[in-house]
C-alpha atoms as a PDB file:
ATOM      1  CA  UNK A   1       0.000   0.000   0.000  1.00  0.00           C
ATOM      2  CA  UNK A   2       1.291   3.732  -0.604  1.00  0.00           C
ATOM      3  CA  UNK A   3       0.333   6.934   1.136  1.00  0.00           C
ATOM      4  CA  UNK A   4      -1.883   9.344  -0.350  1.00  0.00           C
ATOM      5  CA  UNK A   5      -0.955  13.076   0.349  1.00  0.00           C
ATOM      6  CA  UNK A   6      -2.852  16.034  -0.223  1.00  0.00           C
ATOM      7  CA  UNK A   7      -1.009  19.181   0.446  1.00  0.00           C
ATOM      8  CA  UNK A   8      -1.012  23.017   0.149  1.00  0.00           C
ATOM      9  CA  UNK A   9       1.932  24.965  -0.656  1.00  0.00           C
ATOM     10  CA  UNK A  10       2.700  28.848  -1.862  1.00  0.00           C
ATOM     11  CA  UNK A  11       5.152  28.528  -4.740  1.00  0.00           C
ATOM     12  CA  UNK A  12       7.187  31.740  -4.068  1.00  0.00           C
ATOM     13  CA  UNK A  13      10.216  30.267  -3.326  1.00  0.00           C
ATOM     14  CA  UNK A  14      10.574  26.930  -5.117  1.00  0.00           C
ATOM     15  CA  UNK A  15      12.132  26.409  -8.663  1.00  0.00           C
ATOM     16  CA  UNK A  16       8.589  23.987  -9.616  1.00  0.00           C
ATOM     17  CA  UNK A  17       7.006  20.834  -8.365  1.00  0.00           C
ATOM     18  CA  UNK A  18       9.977  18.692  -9.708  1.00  0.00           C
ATOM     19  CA  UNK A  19      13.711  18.166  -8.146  1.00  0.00           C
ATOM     20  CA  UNK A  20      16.370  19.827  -9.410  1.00  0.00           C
ATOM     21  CA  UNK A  21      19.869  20.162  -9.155  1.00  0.00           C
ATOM     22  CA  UNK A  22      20.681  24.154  -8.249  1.00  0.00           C
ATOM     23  CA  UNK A  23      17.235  24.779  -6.395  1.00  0.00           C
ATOM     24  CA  UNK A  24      14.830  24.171  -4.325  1.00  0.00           C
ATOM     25  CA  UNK A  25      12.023  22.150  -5.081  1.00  0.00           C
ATOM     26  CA  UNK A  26       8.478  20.599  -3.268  1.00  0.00           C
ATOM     27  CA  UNK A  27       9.165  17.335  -4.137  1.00  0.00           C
ATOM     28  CA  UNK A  28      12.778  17.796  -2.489  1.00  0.00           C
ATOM     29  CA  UNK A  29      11.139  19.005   0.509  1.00  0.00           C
ATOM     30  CA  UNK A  30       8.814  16.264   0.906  1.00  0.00           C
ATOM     31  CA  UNK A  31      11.843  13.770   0.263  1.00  0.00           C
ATOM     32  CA  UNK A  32      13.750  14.835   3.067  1.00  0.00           C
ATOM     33  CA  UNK A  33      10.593  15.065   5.315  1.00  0.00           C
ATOM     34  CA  UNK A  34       9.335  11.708   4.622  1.00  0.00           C
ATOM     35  CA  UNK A  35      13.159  10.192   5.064  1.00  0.00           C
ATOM     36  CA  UNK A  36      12.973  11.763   8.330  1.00  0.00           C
ATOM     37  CA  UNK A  37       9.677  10.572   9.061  1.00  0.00           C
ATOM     38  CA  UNK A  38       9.669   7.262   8.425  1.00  0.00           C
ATOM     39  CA  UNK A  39      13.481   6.452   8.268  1.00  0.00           C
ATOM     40  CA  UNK A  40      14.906   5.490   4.723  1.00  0.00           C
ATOM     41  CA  UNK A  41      14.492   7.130   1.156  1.00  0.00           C
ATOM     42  CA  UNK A  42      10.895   7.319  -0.025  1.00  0.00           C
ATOM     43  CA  UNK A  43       9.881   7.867  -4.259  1.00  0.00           C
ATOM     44  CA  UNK A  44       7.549  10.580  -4.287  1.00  0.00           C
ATOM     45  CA  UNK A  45       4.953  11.076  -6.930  1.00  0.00           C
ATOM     46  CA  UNK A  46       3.194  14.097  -7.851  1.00  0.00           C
ATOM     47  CA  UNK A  47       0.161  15.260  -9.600  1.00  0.00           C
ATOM     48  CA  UNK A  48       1.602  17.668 -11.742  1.00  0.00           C
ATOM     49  CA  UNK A  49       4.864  19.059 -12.619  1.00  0.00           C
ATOM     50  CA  UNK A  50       3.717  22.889 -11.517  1.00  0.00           C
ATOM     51  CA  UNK A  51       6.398  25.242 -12.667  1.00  0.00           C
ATOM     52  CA  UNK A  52       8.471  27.890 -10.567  1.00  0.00           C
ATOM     53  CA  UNK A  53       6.269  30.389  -8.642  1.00  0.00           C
ATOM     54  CA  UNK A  54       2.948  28.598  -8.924  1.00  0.00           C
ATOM     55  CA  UNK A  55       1.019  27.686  -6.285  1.00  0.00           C
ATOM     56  CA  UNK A  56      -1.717  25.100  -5.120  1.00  0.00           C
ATOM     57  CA  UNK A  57      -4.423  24.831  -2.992  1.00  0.00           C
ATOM     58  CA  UNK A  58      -4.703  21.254  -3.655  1.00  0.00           C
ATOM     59  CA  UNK A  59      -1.383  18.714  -5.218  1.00  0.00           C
ATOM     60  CA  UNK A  60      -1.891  15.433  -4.840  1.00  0.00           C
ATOM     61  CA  UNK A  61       1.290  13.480  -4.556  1.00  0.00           C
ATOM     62  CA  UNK A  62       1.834   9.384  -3.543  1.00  0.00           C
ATOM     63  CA  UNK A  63       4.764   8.201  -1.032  1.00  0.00           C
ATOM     64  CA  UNK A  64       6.584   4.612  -1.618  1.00  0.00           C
ATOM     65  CA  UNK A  65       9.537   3.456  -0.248  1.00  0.00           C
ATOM     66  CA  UNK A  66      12.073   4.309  -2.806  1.00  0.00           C
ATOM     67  CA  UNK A  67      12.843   1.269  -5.344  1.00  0.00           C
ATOM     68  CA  UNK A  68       9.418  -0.172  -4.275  1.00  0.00           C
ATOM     69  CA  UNK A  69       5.529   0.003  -4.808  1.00  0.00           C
ATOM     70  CA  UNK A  70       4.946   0.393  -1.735  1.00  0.00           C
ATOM     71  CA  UNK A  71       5.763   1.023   2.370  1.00  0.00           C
ATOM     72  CA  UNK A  72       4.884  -0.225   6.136  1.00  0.00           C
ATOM     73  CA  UNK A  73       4.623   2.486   8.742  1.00  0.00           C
ATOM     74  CA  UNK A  74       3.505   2.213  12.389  1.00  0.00           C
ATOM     75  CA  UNK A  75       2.229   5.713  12.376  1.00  0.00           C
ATOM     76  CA  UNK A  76      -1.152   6.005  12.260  1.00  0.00           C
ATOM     77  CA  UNK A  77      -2.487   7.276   8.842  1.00  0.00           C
ATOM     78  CA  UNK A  78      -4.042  10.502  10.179  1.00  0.00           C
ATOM     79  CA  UNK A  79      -1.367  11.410  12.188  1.00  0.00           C
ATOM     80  CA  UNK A  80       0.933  11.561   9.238  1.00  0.00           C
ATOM     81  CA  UNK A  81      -0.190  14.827   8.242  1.00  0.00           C
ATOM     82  CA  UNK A  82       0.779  16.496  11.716  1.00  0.00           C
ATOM     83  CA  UNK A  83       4.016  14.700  11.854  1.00  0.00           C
ATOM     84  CA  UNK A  84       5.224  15.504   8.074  1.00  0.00           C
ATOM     85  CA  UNK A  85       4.274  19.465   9.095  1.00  0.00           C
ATOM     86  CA  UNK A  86       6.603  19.536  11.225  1.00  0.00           C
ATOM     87  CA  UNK A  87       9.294  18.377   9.431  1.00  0.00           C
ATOM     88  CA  UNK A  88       8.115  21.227   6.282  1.00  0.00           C
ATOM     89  CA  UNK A  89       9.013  24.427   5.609  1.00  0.00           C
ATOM     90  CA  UNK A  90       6.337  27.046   6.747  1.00  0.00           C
ATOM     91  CA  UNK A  91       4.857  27.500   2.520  1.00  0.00           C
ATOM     92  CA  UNK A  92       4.025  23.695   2.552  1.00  0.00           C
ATOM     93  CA  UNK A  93       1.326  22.185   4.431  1.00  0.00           C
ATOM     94  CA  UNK A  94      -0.336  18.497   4.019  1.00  0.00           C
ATOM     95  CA  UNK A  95      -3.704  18.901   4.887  1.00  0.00           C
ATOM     96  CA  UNK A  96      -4.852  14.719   4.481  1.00  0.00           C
ATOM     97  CA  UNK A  97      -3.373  11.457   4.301  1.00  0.00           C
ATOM     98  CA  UNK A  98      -5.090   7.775   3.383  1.00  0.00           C
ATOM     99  CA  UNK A  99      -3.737   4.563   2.204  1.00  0.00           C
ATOM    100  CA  UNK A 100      -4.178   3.573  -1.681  1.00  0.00           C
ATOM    101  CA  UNK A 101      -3.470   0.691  -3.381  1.00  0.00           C
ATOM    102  CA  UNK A 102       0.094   0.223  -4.676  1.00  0.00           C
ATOM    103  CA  UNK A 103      -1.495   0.005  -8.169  1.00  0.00           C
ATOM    104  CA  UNK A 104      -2.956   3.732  -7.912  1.00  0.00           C
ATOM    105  CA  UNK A 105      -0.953   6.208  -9.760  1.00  0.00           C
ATOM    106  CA  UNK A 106      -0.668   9.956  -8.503  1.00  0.00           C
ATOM    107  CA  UNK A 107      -0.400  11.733 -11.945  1.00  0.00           C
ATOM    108  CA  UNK A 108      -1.947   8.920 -14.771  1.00  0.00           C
ATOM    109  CA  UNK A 109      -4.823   8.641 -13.040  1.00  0.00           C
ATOM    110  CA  UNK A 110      -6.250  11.746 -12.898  1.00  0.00           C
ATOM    111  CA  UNK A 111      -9.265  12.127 -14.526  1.00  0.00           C
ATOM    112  CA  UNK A 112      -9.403  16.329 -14.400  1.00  0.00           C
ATOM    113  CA  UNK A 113      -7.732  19.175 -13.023  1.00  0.00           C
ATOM    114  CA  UNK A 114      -8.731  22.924 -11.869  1.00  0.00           C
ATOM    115  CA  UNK A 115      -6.627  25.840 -12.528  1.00  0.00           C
ATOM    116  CA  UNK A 116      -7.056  29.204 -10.547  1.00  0.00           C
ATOM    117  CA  UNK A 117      -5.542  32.352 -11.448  1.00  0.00           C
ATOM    118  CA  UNK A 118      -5.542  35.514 -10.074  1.00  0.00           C
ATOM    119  CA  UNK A 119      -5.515  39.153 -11.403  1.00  0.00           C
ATOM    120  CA  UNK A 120      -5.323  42.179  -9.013  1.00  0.00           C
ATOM    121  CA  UNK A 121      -6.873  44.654 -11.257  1.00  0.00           C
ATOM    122  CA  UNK A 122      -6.227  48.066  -9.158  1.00  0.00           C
ATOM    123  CA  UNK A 123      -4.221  50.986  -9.585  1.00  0.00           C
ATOM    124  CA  UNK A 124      -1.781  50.518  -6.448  1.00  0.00           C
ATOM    125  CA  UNK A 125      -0.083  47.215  -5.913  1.00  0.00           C
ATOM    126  CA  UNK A 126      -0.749  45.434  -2.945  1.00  0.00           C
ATOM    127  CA  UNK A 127       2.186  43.971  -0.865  1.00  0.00           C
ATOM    128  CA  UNK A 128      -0.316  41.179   0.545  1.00  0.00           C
ATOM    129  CA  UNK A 129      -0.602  40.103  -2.658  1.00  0.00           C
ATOM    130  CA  UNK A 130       2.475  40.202  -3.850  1.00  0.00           C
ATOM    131  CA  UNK A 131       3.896  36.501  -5.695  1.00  0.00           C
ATOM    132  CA  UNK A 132       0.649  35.332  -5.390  1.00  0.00           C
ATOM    133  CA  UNK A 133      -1.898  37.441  -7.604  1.00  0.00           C
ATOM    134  CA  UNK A 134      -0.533  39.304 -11.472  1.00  0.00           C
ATOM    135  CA  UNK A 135      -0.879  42.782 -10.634  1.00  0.00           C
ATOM    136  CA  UNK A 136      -2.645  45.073 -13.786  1.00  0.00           C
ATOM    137  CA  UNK A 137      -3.413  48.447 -12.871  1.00  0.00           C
ATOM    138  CA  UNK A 138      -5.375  49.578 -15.284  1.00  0.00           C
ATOM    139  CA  UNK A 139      -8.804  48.881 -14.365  1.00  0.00           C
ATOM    140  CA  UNK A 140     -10.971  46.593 -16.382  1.00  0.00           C
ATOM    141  CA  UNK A 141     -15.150  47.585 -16.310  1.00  0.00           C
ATOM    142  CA  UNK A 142     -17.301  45.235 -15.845  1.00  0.00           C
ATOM    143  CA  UNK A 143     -18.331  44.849 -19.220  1.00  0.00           C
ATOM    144  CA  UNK A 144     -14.514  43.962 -20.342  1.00  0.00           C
ATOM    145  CA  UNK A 145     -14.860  41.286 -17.548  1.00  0.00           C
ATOM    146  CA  UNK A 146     -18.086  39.666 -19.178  1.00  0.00           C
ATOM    147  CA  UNK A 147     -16.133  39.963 -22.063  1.00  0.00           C
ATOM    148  CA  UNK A 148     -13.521  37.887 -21.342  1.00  0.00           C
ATOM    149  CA  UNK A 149     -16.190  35.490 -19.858  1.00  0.00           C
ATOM    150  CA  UNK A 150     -17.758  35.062 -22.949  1.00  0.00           C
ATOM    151  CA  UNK A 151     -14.218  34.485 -24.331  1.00  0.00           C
ATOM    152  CA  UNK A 152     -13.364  31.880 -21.885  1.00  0.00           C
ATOM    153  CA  UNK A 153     -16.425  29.645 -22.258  1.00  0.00           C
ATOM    154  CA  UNK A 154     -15.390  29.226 -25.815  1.00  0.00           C
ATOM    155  CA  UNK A 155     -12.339  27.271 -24.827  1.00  0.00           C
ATOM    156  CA  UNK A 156     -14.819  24.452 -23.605  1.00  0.00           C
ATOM    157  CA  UNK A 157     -14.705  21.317 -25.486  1.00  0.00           C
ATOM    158  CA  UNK A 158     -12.703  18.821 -26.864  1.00  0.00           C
ATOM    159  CA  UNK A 159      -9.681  21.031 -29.133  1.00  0.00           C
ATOM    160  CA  UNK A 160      -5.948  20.293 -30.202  1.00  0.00           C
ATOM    161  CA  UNK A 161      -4.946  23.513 -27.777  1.00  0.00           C
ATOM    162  CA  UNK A 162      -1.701  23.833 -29.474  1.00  0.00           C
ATOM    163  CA  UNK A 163      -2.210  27.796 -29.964  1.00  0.00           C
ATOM    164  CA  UNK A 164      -2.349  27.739 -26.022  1.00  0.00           C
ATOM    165  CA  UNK A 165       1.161  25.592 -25.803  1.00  0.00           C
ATOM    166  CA  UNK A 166       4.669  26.854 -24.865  1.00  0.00           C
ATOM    167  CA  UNK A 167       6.498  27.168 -27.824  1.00  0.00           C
ATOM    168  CA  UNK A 168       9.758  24.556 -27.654  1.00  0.00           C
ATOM    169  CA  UNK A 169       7.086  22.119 -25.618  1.00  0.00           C
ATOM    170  CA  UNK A 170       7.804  18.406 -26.970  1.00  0.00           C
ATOM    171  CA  UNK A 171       4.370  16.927 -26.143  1.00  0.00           C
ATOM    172  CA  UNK A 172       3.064  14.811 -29.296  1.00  0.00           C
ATOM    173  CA  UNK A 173      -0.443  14.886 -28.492  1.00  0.00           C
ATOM    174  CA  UNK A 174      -1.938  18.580 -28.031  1.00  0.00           C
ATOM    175  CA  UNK A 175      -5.788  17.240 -27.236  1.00  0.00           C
ATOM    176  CA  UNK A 176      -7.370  18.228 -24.411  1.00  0.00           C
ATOM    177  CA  UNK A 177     -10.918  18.122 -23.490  1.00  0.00           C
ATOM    178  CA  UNK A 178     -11.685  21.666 -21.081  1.00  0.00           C
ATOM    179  CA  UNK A 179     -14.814  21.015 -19.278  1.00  0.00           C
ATOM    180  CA  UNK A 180     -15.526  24.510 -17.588  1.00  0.00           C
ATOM    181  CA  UNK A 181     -13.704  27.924 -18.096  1.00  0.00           C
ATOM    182  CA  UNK A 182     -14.940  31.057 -16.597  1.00  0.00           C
ATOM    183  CA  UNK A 183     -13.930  34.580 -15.268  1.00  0.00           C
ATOM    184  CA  UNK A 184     -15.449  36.639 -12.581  1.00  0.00           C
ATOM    185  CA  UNK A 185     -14.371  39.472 -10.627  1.00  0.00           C
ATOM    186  CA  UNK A 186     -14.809  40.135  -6.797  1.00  0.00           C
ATOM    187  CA  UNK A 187     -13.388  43.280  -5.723  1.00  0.00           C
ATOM    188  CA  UNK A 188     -10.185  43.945  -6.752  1.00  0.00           C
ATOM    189  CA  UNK A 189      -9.841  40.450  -8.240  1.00  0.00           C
ATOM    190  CA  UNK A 190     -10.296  38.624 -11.596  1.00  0.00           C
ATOM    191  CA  UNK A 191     -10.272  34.661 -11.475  1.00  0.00           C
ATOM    192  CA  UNK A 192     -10.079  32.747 -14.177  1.00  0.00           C
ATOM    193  CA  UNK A 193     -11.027  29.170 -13.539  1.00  0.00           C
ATOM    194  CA  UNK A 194     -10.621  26.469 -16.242  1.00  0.00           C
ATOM    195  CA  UNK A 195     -11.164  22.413 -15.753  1.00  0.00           C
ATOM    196  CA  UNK A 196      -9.815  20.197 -18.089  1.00  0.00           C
ATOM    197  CA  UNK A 197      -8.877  16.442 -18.304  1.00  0.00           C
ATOM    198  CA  UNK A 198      -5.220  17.289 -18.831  1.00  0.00           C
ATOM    199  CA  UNK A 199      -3.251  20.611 -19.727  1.00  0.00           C
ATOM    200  CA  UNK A 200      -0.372  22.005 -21.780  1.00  0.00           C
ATOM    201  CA  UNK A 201       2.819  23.590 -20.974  1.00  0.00           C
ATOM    202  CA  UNK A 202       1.528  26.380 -20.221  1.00  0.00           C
ATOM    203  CA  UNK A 203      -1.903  26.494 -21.177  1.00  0.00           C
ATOM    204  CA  UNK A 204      -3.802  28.091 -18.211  1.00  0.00           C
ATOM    205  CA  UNK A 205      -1.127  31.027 -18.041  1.00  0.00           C
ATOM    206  CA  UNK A 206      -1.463  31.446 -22.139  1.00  0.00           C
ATOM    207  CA  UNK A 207      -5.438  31.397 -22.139  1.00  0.00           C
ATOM    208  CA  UNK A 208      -5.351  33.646 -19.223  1.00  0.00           C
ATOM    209  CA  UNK A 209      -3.012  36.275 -21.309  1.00  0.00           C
ATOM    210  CA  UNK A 210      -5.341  36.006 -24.132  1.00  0.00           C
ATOM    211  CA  UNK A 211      -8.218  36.588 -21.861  1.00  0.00           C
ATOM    212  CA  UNK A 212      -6.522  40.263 -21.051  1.00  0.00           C
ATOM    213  CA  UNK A 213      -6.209  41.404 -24.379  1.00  0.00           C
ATOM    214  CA  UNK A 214      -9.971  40.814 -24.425  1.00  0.00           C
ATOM    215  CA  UNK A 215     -10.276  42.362 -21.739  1.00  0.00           C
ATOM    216  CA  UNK A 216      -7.930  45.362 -22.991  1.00  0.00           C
ATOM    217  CA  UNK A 217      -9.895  45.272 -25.988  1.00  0.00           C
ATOM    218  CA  UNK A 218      -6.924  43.865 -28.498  1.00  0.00           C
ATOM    219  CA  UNK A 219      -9.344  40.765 -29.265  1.00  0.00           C
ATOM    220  CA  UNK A 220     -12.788  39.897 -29.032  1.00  0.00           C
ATOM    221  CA  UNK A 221     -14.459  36.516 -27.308  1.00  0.00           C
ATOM    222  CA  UNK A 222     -15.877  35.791 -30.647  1.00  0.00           C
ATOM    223  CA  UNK A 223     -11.425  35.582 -31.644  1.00  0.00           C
ATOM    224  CA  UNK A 224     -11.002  32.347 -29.629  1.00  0.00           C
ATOM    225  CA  UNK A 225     -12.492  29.844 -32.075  1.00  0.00           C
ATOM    226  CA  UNK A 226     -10.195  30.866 -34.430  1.00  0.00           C
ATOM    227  CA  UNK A 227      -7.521  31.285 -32.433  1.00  0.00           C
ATOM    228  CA  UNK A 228      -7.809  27.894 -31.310  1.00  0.00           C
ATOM    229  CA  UNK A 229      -8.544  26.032 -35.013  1.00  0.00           C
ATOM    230  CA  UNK A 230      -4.816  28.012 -36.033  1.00  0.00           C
ATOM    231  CA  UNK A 231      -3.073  25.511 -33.527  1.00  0.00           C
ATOM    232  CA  UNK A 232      -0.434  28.439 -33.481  1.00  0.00           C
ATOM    233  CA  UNK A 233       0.948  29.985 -30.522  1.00  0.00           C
ATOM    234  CA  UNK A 234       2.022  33.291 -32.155  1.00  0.00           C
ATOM    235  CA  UNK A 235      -2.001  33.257 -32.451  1.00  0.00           C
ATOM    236  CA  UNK A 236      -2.961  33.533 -29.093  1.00  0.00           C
ATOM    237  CA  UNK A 237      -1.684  36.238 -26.463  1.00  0.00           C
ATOM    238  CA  UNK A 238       1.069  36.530 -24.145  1.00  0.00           C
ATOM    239  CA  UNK A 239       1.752  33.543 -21.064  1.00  0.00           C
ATOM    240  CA  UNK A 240       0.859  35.355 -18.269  1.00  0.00           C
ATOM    241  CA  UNK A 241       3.178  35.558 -14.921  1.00  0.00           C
ATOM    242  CA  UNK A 242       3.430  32.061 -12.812  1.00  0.00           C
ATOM    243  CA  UNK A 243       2.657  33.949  -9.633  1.00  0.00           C
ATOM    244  CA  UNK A 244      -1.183  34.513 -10.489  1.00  0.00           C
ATOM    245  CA  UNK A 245      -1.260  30.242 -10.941  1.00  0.00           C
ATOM    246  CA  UNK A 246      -3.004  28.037  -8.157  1.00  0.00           C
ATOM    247  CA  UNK A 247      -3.500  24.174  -8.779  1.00  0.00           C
ATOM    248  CA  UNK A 248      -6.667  24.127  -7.156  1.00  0.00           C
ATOM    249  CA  UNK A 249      -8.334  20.768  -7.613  1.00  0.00           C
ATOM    250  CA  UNK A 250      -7.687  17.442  -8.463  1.00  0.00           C
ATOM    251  CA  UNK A 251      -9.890  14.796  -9.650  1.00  0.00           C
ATOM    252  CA  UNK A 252      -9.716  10.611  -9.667  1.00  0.00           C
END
């Protein structure tokens, strides 16, 4: 059996999800907490591979003793979130744990992901939201905000989202089905949530810049079909800032 995590964490400070070499990483922080937990090497699998400076509100991640499919702990399963806490840095928190079946896989079997990002739309920056919202100060009215929630809901559906792909990205197979995409604003700040079964390099922070220019008036919602159809990425708008990008839901 393997240990399923959900966790929290605020991306500021960590080069991505993955390990690397000359940085800081989440999954290097949960290998050397769950060595020191439960006393040898452990293979951690993630979700996703979020990308330096985002964020989540939800990563799901497995735990196996390294080289096998599984572990044995004495620790009780729900006090493994309290005891991997305190062996985390203060911007990661594991909020559940539960035993899964050594056959369950973290990242192939998800069957859809949320995205969250976040726009503070206001003329002065705002410290508390510094790293964790993109900061535009021009304001948008609310009619450029239904705007670009017109625009979103045409990303829904089954589409090669190529246009909406980092350019360089090596992935063969650019289909993705996005089951909801929407953007509201609440104050001083626009969301843009989008579910899909899977997602691009990219994709949420590229839709997201395309959904300013709507919003600034460069493009118009009725653009995105054909944006989409070019499978082009000089046809869609800029990748907006990591910061602004919250994993917020995982499915199985």
């Amino acid at each position: 059996m393997k240990i399923f995590l959900k966790l929290k964490y605020d991306g500021s400070a960590y080069g991505g999800y993955q390990v690397q070499k000359n940085c800081p990483t989440i999954q290097k922080m949960l290998n050397e907490a769950t060595a020191s937990l439960f006393g040898y090497e452990c293979d951690i699998t993630g979700c996703s591979r979020t990308d330096s400076g985002v964020h989540a509100e939800c990563f799901c991640a497995t735990v196996a003793k390294k080289g096998e499919s599984g572990l044995t702990t004495s620790i009780p399963v729900e006090k493994i979130p309290q005891a991997l806490n305190v062996r985390l840095p203060d911007d990661i928190a594991v909020f559940s744990a539960e035993w899964v079946e050594d056959s369950f896989h973290a990242r192939y079997g998800v069957k859809e992901k949320t995205y969250v990002y976040k726009i503070h739309n206001a003329p002065a920056r705002d410290p508390f939201l510094r790293n964790r919202a993109w900061h535009i100060p021009k304001r948008f009215s609310d009619e450029a905000v239904a705007a670009a929630d017109a625009a979103a809901r045409l990303f829904c559906g089954k589409h090669d989202f190529s246009s909406y792909m980092a350019a360089g990205s090596k992935v063969v197979d650019t289909v993705r089905e996005v089951k909801h995409a929407s953007v509201k604003k609440e104050g001083d700040i626009i969301t843009f949530t989008v579910t899909a079964d899977g997602f691009l390099y990219n994709m949420v922070r590229i839709m997201c810049g395309t959904l300013v220019d709507v919003m600034e008036g460069a493009r118009k919602p009725q653009d995105i079909p054909d944006i989409t159809a070019r499978a082009d990425r000089r046809a869609a708008g800029r990748t907006a800032p990591a910061h602004g990008l919250y994993l917020y839901d995982v499915k199985y």
